[in-house]
C-alpha atoms as a PDB file:
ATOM      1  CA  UNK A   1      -3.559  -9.742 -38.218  1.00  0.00           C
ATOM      2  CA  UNK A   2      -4.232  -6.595 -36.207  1.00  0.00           C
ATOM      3  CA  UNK A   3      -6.397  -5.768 -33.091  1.00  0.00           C
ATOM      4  CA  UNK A   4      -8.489  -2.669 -33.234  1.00  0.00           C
ATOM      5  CA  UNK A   5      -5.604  -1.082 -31.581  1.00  0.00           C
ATOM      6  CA  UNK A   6      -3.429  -1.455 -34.450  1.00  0.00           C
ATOM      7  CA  UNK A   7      -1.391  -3.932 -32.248  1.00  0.00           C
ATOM      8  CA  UNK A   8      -1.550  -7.658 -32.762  1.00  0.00           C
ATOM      9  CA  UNK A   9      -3.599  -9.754 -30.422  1.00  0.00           C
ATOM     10  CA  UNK A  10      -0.539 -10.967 -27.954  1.00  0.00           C
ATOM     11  CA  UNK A  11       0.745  -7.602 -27.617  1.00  0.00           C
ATOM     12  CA  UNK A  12      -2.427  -5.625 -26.750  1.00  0.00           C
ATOM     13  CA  UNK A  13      -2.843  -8.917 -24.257  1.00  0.00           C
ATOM     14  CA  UNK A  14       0.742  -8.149 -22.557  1.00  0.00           C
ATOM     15  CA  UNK A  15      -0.041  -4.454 -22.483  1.00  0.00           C
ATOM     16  CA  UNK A  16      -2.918  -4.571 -20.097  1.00  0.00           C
ATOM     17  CA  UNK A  17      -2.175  -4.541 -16.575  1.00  0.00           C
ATOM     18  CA  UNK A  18      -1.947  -7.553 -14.831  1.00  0.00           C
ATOM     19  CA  UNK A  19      -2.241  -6.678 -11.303  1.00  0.00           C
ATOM     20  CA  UNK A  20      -5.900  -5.723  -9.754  1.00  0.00           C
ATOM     21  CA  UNK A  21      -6.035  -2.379  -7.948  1.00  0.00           C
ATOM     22  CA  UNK A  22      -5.296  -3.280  -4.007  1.00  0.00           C
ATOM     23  CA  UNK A  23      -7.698  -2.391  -1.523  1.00  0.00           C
ATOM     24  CA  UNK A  24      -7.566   0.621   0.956  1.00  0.00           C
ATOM     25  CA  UNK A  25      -5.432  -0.836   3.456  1.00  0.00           C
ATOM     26  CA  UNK A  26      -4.694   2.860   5.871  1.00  0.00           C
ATOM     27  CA  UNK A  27      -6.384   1.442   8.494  1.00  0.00           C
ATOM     28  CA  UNK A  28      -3.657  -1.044   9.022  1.00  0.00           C
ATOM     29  CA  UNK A  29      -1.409   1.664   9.548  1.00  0.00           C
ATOM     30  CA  UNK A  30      -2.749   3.740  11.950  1.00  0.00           C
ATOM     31  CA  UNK A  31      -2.969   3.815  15.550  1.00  0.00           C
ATOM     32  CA  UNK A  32      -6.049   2.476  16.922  1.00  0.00           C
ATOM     33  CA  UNK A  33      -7.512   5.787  18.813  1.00  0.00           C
ATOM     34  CA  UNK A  34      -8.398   4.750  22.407  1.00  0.00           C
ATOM     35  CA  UNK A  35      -5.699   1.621  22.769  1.00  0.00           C
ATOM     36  CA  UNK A  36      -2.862   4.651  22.634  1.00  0.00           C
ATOM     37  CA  UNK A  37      -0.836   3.949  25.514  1.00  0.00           C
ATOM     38  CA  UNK A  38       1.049   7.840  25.745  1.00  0.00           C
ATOM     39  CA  UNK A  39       2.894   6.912  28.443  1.00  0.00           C
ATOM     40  CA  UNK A  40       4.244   4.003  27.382  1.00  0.00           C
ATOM     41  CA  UNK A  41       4.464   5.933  23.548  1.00  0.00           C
ATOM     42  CA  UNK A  42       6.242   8.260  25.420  1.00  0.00           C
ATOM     43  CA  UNK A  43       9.027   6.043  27.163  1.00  0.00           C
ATOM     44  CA  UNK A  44       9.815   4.123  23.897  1.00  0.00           C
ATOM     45  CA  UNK A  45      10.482   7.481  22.051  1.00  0.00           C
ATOM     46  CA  UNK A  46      12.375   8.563  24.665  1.00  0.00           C
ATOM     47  CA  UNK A  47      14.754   5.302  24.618  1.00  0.00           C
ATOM     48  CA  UNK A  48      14.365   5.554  21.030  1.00  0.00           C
ATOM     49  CA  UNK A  49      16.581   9.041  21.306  1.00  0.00           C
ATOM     50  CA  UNK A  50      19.210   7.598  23.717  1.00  0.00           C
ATOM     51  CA  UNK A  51      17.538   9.333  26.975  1.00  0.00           C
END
């Protein structure tokens, strides 16, 4: 027995995808705009490259 896909029923069933699109999550990774410390930004890159 064959699906309307031509493929039978367990293998259109694997073939779907089982993970749900994610949400937007960029928010997450950026820096919140007015807790940007650039002092303190700046320091840690500058320890960061061995100054």
């Amino acid at each position: 027995m064959t699906g309307i896909d031509g493929l039978p029923p367990s293998a259109a069933a694997r073939s779907a995808d089982p993970w749900p699109a994610l949400p937007d999550d960029t928010a997450l990774w950026s820096a919140a705009g007015a807790a940007v410390d650039t002092t303190q930004l700046t320091r840690l890159d500058r320890e960061q490259a061995g100054d």
